[in-house]
Protein backbone atom coordinates (compact mmCIF):
# COMPACT_ATOMS: atom_id res chain seq x y z
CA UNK A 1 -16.52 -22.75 28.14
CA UNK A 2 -20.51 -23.03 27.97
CA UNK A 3 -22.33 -24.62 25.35
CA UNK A 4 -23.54 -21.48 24.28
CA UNK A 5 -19.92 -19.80 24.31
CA UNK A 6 -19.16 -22.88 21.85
CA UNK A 7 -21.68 -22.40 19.67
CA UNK A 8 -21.18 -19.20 18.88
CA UNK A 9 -18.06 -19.43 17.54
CA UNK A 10 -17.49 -22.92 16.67
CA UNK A 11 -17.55 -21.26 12.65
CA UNK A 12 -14.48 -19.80 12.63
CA UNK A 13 -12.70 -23.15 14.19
CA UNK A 14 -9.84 -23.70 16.87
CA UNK A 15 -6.70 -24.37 15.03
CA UNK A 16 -7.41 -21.33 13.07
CA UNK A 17 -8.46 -19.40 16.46
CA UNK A 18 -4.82 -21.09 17.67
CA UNK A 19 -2.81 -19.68 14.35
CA UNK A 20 -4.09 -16.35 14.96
CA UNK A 21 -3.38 -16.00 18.94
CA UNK A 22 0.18 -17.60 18.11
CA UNK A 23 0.59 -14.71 15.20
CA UNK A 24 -0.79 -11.76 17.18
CA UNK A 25 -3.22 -10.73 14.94
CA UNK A 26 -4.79 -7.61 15.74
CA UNK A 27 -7.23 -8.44 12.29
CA UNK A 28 -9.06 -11.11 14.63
CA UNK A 29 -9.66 -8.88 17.70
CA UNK A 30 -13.59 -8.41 18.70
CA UNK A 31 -14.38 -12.01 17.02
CA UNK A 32 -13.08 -13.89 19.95
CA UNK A 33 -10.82 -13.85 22.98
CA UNK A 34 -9.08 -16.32 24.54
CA UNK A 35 -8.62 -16.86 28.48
CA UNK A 36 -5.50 -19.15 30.21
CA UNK A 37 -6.43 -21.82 33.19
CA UNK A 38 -3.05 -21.10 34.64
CA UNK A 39 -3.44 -17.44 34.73
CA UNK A 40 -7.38 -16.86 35.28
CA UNK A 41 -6.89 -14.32 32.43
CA UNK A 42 -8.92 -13.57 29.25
CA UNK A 43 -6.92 -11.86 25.81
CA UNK A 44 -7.60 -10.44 22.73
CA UNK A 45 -5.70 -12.48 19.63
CA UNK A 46 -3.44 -9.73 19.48
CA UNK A 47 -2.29 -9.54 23.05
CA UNK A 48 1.30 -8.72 23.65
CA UNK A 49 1.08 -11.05 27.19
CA UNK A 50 3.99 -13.72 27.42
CA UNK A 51 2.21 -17.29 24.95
CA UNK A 52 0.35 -19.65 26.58
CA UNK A 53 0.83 -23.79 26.22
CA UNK A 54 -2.36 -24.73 23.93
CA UNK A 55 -3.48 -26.96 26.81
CA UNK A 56 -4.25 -24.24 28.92
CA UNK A 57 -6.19 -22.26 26.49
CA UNK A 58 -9.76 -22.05 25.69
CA UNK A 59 -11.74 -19.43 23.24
CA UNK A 60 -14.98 -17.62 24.04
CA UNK A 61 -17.25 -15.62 22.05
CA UNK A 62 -17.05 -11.90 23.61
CA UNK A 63 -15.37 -10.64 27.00
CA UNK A 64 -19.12 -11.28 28.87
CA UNK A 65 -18.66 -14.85 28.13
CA UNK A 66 -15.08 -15.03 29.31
CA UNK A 67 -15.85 -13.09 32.77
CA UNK A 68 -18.94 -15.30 32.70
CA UNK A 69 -16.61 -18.01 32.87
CA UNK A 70 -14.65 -16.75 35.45
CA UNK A 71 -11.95 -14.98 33.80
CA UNK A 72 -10.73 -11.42 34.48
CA UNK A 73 -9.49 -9.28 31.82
CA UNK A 74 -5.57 -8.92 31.33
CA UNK A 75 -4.59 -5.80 31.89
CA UNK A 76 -2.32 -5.59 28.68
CA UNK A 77 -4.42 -5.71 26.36
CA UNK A 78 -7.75 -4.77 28.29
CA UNK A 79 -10.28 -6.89 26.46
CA UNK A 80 -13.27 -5.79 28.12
CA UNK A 81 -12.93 -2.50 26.66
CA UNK A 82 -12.45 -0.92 23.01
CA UNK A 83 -9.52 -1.68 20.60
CA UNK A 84 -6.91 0.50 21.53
CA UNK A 85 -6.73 2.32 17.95
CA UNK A 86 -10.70 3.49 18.79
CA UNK A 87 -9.74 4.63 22.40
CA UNK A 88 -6.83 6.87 20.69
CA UNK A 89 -8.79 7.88 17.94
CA UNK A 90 -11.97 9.07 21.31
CA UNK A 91 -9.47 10.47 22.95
CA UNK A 92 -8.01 12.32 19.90
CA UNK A 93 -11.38 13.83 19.31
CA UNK A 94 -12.10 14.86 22.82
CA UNK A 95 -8.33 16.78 22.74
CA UNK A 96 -9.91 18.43 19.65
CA UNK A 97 -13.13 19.60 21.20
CA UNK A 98 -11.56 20.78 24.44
CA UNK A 99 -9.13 22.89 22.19
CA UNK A 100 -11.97 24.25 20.22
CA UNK A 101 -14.34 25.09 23.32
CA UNK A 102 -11.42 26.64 25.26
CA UNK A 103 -11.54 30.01 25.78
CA UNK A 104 -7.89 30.33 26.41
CA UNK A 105 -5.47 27.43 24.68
CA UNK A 106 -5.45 23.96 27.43
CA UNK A 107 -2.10 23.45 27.99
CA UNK A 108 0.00 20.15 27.44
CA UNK A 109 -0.59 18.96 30.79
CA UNK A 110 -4.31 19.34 30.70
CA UNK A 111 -4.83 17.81 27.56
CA UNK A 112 -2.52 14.81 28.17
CA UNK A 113 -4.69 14.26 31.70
CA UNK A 114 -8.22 14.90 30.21
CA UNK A 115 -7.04 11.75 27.68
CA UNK A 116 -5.48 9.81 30.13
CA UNK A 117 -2.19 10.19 28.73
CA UNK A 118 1.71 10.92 29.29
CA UNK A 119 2.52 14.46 27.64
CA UNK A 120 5.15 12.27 25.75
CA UNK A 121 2.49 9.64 24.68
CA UNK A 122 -0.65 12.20 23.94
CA UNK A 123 1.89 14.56 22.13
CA UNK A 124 2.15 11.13 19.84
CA UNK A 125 -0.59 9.87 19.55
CA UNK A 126 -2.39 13.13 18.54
CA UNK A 127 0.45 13.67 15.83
CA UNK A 128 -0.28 10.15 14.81
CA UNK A 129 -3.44 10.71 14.21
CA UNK A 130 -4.49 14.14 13.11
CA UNK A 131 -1.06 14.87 11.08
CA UNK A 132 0.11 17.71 13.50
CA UNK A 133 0.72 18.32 16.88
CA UNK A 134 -1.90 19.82 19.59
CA UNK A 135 0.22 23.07 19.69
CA UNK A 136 -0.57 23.55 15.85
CA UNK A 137 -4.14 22.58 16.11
CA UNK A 138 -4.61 24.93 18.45
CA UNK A 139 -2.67 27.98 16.62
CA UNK A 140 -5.64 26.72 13.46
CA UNK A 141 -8.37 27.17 15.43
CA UNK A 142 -7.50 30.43 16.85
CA UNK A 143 -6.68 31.42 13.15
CA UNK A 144 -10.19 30.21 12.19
CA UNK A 145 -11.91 32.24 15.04
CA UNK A 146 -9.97 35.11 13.86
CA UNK A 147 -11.20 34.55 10.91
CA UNK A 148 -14.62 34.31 11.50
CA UNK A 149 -14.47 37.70 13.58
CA UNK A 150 -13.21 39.88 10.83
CA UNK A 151 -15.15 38.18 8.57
CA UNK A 152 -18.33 39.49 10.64
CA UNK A 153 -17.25 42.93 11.03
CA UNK A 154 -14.87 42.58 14.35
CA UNK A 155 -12.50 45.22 14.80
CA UNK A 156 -9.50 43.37 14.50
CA UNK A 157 -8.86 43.94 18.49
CA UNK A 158 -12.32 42.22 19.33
CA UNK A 159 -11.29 39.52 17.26
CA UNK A 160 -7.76 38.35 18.42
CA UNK A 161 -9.04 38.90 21.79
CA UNK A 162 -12.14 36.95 20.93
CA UNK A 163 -10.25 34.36 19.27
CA UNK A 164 -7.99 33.47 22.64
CA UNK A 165 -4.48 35.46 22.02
CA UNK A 166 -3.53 37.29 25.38
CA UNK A 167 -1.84 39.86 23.83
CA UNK A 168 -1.95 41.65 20.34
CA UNK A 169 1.85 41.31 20.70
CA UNK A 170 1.35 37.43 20.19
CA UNK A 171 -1.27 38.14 17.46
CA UNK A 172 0.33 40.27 15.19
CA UNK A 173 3.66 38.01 15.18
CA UNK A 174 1.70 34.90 14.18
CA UNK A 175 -0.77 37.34 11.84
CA UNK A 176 1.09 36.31 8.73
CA UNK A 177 1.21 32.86 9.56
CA UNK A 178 -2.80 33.13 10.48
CA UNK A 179 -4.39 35.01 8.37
CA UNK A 180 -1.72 35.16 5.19
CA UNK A 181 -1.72 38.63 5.31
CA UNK A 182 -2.25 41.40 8.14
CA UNK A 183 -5.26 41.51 9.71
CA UNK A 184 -6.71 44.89 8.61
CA UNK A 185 -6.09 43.16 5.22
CA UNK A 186 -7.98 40.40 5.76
CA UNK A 187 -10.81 41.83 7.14
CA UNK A 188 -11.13 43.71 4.16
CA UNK A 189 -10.85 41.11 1.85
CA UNK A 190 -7.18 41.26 1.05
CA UNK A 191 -7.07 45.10 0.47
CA UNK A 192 -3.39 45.65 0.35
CA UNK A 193 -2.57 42.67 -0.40
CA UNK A 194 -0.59 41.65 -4.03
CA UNK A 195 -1.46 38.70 -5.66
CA UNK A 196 0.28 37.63 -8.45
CA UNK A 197 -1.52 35.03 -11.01
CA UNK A 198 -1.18 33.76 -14.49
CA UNK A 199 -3.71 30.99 -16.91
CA UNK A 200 -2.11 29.01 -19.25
CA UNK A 201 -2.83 25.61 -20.91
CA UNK A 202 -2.52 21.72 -19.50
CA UNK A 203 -3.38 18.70 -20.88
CA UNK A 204 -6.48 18.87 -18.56
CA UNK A 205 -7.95 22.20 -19.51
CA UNK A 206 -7.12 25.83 -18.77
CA UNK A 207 -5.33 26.45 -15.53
CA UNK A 208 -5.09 29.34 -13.07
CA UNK A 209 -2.13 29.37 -10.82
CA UNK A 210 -1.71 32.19 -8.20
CA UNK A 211 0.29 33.41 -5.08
CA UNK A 212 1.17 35.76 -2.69
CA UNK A 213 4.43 36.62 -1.23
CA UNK A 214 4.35 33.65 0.67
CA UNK A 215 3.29 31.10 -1.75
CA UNK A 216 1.12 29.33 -4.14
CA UNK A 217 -2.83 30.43 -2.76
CA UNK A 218 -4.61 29.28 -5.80
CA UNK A 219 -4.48 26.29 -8.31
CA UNK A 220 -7.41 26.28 -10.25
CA UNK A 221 -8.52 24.28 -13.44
CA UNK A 222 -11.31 23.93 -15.95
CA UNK A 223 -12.47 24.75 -19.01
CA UNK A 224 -12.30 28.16 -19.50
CA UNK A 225 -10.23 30.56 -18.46
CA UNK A 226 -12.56 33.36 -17.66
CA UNK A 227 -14.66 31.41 -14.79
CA UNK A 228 -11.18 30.32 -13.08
CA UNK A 229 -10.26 34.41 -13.06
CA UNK A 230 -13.19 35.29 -11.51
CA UNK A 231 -13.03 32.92 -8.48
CA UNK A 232 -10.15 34.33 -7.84
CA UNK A 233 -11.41 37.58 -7.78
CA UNK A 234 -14.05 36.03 -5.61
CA UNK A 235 -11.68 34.85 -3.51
CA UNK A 236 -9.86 37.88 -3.07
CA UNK A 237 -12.30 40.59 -4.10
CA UNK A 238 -9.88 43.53 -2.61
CA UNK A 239 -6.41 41.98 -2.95
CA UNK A 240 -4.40 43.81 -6.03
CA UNK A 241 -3.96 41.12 -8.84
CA UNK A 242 -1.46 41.05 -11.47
CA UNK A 243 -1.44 39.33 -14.17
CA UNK A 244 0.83 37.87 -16.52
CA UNK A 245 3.91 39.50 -14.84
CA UNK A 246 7.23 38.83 -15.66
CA UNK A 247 9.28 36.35 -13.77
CA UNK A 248 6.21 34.25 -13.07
CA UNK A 249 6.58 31.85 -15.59
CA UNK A 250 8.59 29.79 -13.68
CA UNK A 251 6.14 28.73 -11.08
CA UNK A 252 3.03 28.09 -13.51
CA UNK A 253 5.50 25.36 -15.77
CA UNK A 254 6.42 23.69 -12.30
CA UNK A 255 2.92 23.72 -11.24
CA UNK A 256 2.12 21.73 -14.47
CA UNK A 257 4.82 19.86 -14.38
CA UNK A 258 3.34 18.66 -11.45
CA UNK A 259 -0.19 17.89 -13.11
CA UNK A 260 1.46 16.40 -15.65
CA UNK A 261 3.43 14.23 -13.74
CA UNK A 262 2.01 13.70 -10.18
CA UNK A 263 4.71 11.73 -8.22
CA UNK A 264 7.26 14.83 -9.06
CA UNK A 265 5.74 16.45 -6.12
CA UNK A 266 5.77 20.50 -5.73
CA UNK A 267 8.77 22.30 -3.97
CA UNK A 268 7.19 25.96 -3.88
CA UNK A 269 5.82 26.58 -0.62
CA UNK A 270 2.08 27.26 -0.12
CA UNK A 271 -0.20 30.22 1.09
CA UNK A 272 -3.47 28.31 1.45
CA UNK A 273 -6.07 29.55 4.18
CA UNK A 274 -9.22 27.83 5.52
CA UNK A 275 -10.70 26.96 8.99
CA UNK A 276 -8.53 24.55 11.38
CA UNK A 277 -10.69 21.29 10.60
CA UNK A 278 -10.25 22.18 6.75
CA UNK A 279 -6.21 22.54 7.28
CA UNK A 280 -6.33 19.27 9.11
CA UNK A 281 -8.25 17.33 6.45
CA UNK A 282 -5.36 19.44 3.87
CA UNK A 283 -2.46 17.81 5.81
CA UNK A 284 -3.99 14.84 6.15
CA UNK A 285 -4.49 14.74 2.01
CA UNK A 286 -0.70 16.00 1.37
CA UNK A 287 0.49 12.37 3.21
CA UNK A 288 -1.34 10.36 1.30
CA UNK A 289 1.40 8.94 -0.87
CA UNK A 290 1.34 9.38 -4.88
CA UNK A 291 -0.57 6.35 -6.87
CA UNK A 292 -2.65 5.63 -3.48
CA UNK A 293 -5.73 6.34 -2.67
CA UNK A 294 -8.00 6.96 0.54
CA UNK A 295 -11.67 6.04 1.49
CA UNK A 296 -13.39 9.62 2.73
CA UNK A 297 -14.23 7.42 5.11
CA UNK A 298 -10.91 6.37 5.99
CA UNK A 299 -9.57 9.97 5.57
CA UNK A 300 -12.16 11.08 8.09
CA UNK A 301 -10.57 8.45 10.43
CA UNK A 302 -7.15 9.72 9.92
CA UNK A 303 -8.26 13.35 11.16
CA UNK A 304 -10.10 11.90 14.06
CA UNK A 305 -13.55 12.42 13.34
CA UNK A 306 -14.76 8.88 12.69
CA UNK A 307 -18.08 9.93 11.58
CA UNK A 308 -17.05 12.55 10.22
CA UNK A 309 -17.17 11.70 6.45
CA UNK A 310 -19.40 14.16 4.86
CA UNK A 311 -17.11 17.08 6.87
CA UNK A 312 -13.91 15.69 4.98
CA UNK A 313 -15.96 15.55 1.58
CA UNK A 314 -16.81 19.16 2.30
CA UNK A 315 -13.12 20.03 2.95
CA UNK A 316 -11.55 18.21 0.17
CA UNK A 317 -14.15 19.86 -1.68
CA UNK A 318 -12.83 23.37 -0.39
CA UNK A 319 -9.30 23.15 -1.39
CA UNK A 320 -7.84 25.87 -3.48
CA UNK A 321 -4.60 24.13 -4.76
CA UNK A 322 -5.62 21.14 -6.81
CA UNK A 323 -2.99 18.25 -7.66
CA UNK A 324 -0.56 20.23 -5.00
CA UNK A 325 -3.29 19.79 -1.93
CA UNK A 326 -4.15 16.06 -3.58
CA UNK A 327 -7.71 15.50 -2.75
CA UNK A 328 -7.99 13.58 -6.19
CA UNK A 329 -6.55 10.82 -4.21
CA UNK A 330 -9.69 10.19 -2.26
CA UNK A 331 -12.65 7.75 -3.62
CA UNK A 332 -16.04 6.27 -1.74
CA UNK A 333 -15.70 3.09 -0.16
CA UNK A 334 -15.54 0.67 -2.99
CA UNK A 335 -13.09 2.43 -5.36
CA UNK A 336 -15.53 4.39 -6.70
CA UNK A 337 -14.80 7.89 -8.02
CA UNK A 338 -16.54 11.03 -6.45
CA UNK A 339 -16.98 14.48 -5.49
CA UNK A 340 -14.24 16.32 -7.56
CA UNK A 341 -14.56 19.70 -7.84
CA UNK A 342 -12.86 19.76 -11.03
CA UNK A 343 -14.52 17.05 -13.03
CA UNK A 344 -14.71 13.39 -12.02
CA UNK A 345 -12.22 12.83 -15.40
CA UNK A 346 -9.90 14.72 -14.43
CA UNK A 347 -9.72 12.64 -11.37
CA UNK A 348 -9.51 9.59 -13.06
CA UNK A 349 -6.97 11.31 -15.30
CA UNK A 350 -4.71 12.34 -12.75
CA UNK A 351 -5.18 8.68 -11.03
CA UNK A 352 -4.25 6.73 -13.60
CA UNK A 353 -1.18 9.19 -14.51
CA UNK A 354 -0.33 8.10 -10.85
CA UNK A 355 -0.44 4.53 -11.11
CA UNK A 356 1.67 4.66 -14.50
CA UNK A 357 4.48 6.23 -13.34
């Protein structure tokens, strides 16, 4: 080791440089490695690599210095390149952006080799990561092309055509599951389509629940009830609603049941709709567990867009299903409560209703 190699990290000191290459931990990768006489080998701390005797071990500032020293990196734990979560998380996002720039949908194969991955391995490690599986992703973005054509004026045959599907065939199976409705509905903004909503009372304000045959597309709270009707008319400006109908009681007291008691969770399925990033962030924000909370930061992480913070704001931000979609369980770095489109105390409301129970 060079004087300069010593210097550098003489701070943190040896036994404690020891302790954490005995325990493996991955929290002291990138603020030293270690290399072994016997083997000519450098490490990271948390390399899985049969332990060395303490004799034969020395500690060096960064991988340079190591090599410098004439060390070669192990090829376990491949010190002389990034952490291993960071290379998932790159090759994560480069999956993603093949799949979006694709005019027809890469298959397994192709995205497994363009990470440098086993199908087995990529198929986990993109789960792992993003909440749902490259298939799904995929099936989003086409959604949120189709989308975007009708929403421009396509004729819905321009659009699934547009959007990647090789056959209408394909498209109009999966329409429901797309769109939430058929397409000739959703192009013209939910004409034909029944919507079913009611506004009643919580302890944190009016509320507006709504939902199509398929489920719950709307949870909406505030003040008054008149502003939360007319976003949903916004929302829907075409789609037949009905309100206060019979039978629908039911699902607005277990929808605030569930603001009234968080952890309860909701068992009614959900009809929300949004682009394929914004349904990523959504399942992403439905696994965060009750009384826990999330950096957008960290969130953005999760979804694979590291820098991606402001995006995930914007997409928490977008849900339609408050306390169901939980995006109340996401603060700035710090702890600090933020960006609630339903008033910051209701976050804090809903938060502490969390912790307590």
């Amino acid at each position: 080791m060079t004087t300069t190699d010593r210097n550098d990290i003489d701070s943190i000191g040896d036994d404690a440089r020891w302790d954490a290459v005995q325990r493996r931990d991955a929290g002291a990768d990138g603020s030293f490695y270690y290399s072994v006489r016997t083997t000519g080998v450098y490490c990271r701390p948390s390399c899985p690599s049969r332990g060395a005797k303490r004799a034969n071990v020395a500690f060096h500032a960064s991988s340079q210095a190591a090599e410098a020293a004439g060390f070669r990196p192990c090829l376990r734990c491949a010190p002389h390149l990034p952490p291993l979560a960071d290379r998932q998380r790159d090759a994560v996002a480069r999956a993603c952006r093949l799949i979006e720039e694709a005019e027809e949908e890469p298959d397994l194969d192709t995205l497994a080799q363009a990470a440098g991955m086993s199908r087995f391995h990529f198929h986990r490690v993109f789960k792992a990561q993003t909440g749902i599986t490259p298939k799904a992703y995929a099936a989003a973005r086409r959604g949120a092309r189709v989308r975007q054509e009708l929403e421009g004026g396509a004729s819905v045959t321009d659009a699934l055509y547009g959007a990647g599907y090789g056959s209408s065939g394909r498209f109009y199976a999966a329409s429901n599951e797309v769109l939430g409705m058929q397409p000739s509905n959703y192009r013209a903004g939910g004409q034909g389509e029944t919507i079913r909503f009611a506004v009643a009372e919580c302890s944190l304000g009016a509320i507006l629940v709504a939902a199509t045959g398929r489920g719950i597309c709307a949870i909406l709270i505030g003040d008054q009830p008149e502003p939360l009707v007319e976003d949903l008319q916004a929302r829907f400006p075409k789609a037949e609603l009905r309100g206060a109908e019979e039978g629908f009681e039911r699902t607005v007291a277990l929808v605030i049941g569930l603001v009234e008691q968080p952890r309860i969770g909701l068992e009614l399925p959900l009809d929300v709709r949004g682009t394929a990033f914004q349904q990523r962030v959504w399942q992403a924000l439905r696994a965060i567990p009750s009384g826990q909370t999330v950096t957008y930061a960290e969130l953005a992480e999760r979804v694979g867009v590291p820098d991606g913070a402001r995006a995930v704001a914007g997409a928490c931000a977008a849900n339609p299903v408050a306390v169901a979609i939980p995006c109340h369980r996401v603060v700035r770095t710090g702890g600090a409560l933020s960006g609630y489109r339903w008033g910051i105390e209701r976050k804090r409301t809903l938060l502490e209703r969390e912790a307590q129970q």
